[in-house]
Protein backbone atom coordinates (compact mmCIF):
# COMPACT_ATOMS: atom_id res chain seq x y z
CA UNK A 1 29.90 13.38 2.83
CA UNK A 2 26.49 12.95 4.23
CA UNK A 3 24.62 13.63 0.58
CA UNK A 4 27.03 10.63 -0.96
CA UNK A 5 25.76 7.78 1.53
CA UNK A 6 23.75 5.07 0.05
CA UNK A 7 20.21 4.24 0.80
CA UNK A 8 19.85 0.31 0.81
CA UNK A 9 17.11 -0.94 -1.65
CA UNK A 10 14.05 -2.45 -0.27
CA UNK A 11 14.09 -5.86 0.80
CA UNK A 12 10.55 -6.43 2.45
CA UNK A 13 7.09 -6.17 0.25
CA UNK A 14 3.81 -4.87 2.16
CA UNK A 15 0.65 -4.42 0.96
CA UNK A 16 -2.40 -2.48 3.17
CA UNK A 17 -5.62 -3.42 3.01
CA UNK A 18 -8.23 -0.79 3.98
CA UNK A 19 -11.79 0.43 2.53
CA UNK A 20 -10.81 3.52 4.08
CA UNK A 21 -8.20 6.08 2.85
CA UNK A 22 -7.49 7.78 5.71
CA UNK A 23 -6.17 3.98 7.58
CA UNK A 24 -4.45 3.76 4.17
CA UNK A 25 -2.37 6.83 4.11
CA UNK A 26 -2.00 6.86 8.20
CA UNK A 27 -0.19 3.40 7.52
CA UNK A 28 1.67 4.63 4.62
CA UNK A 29 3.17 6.92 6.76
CA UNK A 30 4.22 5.17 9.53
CA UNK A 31 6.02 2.98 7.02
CA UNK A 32 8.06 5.95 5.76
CA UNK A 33 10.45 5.67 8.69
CA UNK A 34 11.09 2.26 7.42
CA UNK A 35 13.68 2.21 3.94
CA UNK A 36 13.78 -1.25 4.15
CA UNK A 37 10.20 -1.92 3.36
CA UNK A 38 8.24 -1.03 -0.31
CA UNK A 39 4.73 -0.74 -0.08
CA UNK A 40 3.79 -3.34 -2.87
CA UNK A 41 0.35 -2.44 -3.28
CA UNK A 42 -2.71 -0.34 -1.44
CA UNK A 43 -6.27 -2.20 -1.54
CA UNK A 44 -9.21 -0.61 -0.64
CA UNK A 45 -11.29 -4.08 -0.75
CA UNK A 46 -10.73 -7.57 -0.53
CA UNK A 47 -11.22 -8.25 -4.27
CA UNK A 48 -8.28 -6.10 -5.06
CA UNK A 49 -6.24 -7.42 -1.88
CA UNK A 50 -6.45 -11.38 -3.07
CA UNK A 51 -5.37 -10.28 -6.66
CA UNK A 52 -2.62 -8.45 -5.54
CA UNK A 53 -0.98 -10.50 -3.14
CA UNK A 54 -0.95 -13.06 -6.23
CA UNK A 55 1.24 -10.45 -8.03
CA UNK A 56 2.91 -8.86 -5.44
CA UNK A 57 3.39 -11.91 -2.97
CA UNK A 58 4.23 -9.91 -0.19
CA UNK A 59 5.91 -10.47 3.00
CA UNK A 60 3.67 -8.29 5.11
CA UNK A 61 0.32 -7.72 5.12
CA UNK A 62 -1.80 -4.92 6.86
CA UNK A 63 -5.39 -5.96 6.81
CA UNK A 64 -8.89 -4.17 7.54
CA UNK A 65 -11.46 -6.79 8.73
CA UNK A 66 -14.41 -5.22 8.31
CA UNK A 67 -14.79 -4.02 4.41
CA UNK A 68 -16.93 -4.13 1.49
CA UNK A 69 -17.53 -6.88 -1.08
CA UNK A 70 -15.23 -9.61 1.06
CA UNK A 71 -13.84 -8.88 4.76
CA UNK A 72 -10.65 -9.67 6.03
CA UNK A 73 -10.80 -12.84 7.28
CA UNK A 74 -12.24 -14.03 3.90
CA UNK A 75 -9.11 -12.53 2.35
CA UNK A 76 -6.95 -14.68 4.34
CA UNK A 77 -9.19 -18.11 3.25
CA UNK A 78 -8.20 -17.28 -0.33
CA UNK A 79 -4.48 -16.39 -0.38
CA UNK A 80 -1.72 -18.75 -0.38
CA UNK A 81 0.35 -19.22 3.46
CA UNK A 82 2.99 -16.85 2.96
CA UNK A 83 2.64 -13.26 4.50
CA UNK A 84 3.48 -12.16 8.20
CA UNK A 85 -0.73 -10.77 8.99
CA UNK A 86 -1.11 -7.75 10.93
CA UNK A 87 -4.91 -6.84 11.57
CA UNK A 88 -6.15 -3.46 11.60
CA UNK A 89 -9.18 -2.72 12.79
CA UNK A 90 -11.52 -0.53 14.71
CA UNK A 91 -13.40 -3.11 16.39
CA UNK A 92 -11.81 -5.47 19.47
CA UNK A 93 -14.58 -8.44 18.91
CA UNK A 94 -12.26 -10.34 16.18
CA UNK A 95 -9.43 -10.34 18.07
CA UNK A 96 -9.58 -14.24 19.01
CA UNK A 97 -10.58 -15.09 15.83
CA UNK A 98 -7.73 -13.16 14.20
CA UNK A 99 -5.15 -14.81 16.67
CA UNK A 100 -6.46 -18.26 16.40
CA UNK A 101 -5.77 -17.49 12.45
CA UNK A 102 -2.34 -17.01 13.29
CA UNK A 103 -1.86 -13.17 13.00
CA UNK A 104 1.20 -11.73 14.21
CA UNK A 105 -0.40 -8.86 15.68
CA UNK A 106 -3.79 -6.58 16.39
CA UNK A 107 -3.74 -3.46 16.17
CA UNK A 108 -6.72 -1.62 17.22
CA UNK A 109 -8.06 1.89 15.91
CA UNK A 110 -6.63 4.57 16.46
CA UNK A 111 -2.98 3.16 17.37
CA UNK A 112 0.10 5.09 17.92
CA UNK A 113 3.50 5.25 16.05
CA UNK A 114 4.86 3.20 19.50
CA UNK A 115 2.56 0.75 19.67
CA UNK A 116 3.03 0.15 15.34
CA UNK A 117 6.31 -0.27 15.71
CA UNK A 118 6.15 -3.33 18.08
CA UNK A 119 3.42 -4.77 15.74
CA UNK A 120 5.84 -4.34 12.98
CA UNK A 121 8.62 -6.32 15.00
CA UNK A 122 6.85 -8.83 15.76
CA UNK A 123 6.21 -9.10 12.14
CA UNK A 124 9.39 -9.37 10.91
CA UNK A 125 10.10 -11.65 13.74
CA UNK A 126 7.66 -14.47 12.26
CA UNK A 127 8.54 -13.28 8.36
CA UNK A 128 9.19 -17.07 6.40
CA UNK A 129 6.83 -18.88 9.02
CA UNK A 130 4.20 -20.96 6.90
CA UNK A 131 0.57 -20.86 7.83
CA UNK A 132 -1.11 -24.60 8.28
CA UNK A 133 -3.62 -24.61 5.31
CA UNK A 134 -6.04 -26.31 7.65
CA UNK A 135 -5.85 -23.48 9.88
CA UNK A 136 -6.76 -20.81 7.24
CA UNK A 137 -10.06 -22.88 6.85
CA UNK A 138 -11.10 -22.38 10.60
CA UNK A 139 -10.58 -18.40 9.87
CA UNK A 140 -14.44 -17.51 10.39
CA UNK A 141 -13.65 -19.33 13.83
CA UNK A 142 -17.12 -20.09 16.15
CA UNK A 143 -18.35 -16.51 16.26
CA UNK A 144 -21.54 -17.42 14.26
CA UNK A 145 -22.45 -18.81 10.57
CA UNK A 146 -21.13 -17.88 7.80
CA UNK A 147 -23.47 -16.44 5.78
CA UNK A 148 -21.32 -16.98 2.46
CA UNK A 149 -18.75 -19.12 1.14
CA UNK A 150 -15.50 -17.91 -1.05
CA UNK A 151 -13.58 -19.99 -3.92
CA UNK A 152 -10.41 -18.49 -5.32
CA UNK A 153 -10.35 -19.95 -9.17
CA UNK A 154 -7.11 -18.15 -10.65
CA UNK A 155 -7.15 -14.52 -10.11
CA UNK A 156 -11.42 -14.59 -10.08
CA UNK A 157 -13.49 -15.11 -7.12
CA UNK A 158 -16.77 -16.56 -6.58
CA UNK A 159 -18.90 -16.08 -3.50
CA UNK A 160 -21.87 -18.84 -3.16
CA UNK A 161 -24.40 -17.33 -0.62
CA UNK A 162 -25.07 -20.37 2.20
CA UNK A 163 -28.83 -19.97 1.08
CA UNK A 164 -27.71 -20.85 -2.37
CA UNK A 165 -25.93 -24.11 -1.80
CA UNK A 166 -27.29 -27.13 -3.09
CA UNK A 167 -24.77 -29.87 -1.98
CA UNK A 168 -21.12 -30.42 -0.97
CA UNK A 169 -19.24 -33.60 -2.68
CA UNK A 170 -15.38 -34.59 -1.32
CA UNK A 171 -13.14 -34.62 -3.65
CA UNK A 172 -9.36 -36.02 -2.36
CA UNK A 173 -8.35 -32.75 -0.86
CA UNK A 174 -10.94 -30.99 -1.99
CA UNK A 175 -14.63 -30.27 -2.13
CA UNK A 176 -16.98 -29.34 -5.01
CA UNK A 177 -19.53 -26.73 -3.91
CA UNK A 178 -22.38 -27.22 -6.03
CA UNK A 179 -24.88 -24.22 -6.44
CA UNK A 180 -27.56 -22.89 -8.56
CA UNK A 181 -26.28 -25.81 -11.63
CA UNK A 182 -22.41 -24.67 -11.42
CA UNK A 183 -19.65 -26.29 -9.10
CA UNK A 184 -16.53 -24.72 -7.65
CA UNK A 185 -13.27 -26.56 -6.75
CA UNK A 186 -12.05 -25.40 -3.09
CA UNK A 187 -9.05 -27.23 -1.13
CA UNK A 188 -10.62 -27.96 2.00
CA UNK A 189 -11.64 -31.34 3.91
CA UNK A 190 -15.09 -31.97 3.76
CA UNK A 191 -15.37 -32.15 7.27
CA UNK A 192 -13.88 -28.83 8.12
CA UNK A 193 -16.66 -27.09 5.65
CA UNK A 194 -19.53 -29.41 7.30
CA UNK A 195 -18.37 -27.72 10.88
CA UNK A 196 -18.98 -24.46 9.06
CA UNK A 197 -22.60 -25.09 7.87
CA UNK A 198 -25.27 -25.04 10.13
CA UNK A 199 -26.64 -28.81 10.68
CA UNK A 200 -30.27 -28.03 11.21
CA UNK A 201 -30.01 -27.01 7.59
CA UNK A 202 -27.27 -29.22 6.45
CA UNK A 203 -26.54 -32.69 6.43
CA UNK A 204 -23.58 -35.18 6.02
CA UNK A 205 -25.41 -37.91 4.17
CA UNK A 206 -22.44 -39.87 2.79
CA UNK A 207 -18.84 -39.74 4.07
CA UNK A 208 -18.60 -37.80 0.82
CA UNK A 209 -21.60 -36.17 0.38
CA UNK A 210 -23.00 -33.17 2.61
CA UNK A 211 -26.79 -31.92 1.24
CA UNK A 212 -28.91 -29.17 1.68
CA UNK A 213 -32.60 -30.33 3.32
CA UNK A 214 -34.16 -27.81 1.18
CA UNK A 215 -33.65 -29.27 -1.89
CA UNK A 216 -33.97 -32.97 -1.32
CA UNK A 217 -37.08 -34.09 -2.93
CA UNK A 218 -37.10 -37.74 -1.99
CA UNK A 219 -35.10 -40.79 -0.96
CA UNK A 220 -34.75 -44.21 -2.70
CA UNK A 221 -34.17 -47.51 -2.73
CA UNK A 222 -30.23 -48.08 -4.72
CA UNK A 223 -29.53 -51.74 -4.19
CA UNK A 224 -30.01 -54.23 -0.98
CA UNK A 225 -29.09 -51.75 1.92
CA UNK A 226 -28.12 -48.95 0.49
CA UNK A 227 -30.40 -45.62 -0.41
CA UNK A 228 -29.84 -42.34 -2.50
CA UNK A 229 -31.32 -39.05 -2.62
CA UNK A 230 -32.84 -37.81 -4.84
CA UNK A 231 -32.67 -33.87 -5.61
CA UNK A 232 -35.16 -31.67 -6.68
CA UNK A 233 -33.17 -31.10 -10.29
CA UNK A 234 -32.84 -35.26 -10.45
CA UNK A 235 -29.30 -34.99 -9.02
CA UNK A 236 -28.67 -38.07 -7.01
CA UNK A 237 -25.76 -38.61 -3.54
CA UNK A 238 -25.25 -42.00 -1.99
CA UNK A 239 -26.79 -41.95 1.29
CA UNK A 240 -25.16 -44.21 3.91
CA UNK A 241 -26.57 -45.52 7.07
CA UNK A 242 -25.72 -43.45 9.07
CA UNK A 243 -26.72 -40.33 6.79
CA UNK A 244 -30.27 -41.79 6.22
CA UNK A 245 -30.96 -41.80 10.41
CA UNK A 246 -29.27 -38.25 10.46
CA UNK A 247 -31.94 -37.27 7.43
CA UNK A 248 -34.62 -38.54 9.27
CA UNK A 249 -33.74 -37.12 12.46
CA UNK A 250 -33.03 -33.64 10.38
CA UNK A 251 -36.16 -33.66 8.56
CA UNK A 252 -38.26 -35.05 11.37
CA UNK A 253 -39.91 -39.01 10.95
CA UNK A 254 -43.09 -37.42 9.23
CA UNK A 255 -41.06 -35.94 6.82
CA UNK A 256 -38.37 -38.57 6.31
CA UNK A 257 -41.48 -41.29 5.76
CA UNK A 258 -43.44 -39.17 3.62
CA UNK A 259 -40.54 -38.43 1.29
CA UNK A 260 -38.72 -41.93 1.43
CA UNK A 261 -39.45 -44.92 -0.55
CA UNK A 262 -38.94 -48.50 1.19
């Protein structure tokens, strides 16, 4: 009898991202025709999407790019490698960016049930296939500054506006984002988050050691070849060489001689 057959449980999580509810419930619906996967969770920003792919740990994600508080590609910098990422979005500009993040698919507003459906294959298609951290890093791609930095700690997460960044120190695989006093553990080569920050602004002082120009107060003397600068707050970094000509070349030689001391 047709009433007795069985309907086979789940065995795909997906959770949708999307500030708007409309996108939410269009997607909802076009996974209806699919038993096989359970909507894990519906976000409607990217605070709520990075704590609940911790809990959820989904195999699929659906995600807006452009939303409030943190956008999409921002979610994907603070999620562990893991889910098969399907953007949705109404605007074709991010499309490289999205790809060279590895996204399975693109799928631009509005979108039919046809063209869904071979997003979805492809999907399942790459479902297991683990994301190079060092990839996730270079997210934000070339398309301009970023204009804010995010660190996951636990299920909280801190955003340090650019503006408000003091200094970067390497740490193994990690840096320490110091800002406004506090510092925040992210695992990222320093090098990948000096390509980020803009280097009229920023500079790589120490092969450990990247510092805001703005709040370097002066340079000294630290042993027989060797110099350090000195913060405005007293903090001191180890300034190399090579860091001390890119200072001076950064700050210009009136300003490099009038804060250094020989």
């Amino acid at each position: 009898m047709l009433g007795d057959a069985k309907v086979n449980p789940p065995t795909l999580r997906a959770v949708i991202v999307d500030d708007e509810e409309l996108a939410r419930g269009f997607l909802r619906e076009m996974l209806r025709a699919h038993p096989e996967i359970e909507i894990a969770a519906e976000c409607a920003n990217g605070f709520e999407a990075v704590k609940a792919i911790a809990e959820t740990r989904p195999g699929l994600l659906f995600l807006d790019i452009q939303m409030p508080k943190l956008d999409g590609f921002e979610v994907l910098e603070l999620i562990d490698p893991g889910p098969a990422v399907v953007f949705v979005t109404a605007y074709d500009q991010y499309a490289m960016r999205a790809f060279d993040a590895h996204a399975v698919d693109y799928l631009l507003k509005p979108f039919g049930a046809e063209r869904f459906e071979r997003a979805l294959e492809r999907a399942k298609s790459r479902l297991g296939e683990k994301l190079p951290p060092q990839l996730l890093s270079a997210v934000r791609g070339p398309a301009g500054r970023p204009q804010r930095m995010v660190v996951r700690d636990g299920t909280r997460v801190h955003v340090i506006p650019i503006d408000k960044l003091d200094y970067v120190e390497a740490q193994d695989d990690y840096v320490a984002l110091h800002s406004a006093g506090r510092s925040y553990l992210k695992q990222q080569p320093i090098a990948e988050v000096e390509a980020l920050l803009d280097p009229a602004r920023f500079v790589r002082i120490h092969r450990s050691a990247i510092v805001n120009l703005e709040r370097v107060a002066r340079i000294e003397p630290y042993g027989k070849e060797s110099r350090v600068a000195v913060l405005g707050d007293g903090t001191q970094l180890p300034v190399s060489r090579a860091g001390y000509a890119r200072l001076l070349e950064a700050m210009g030689d009136s300003h490099g001689s009038r804060n250094t001391t020989r």
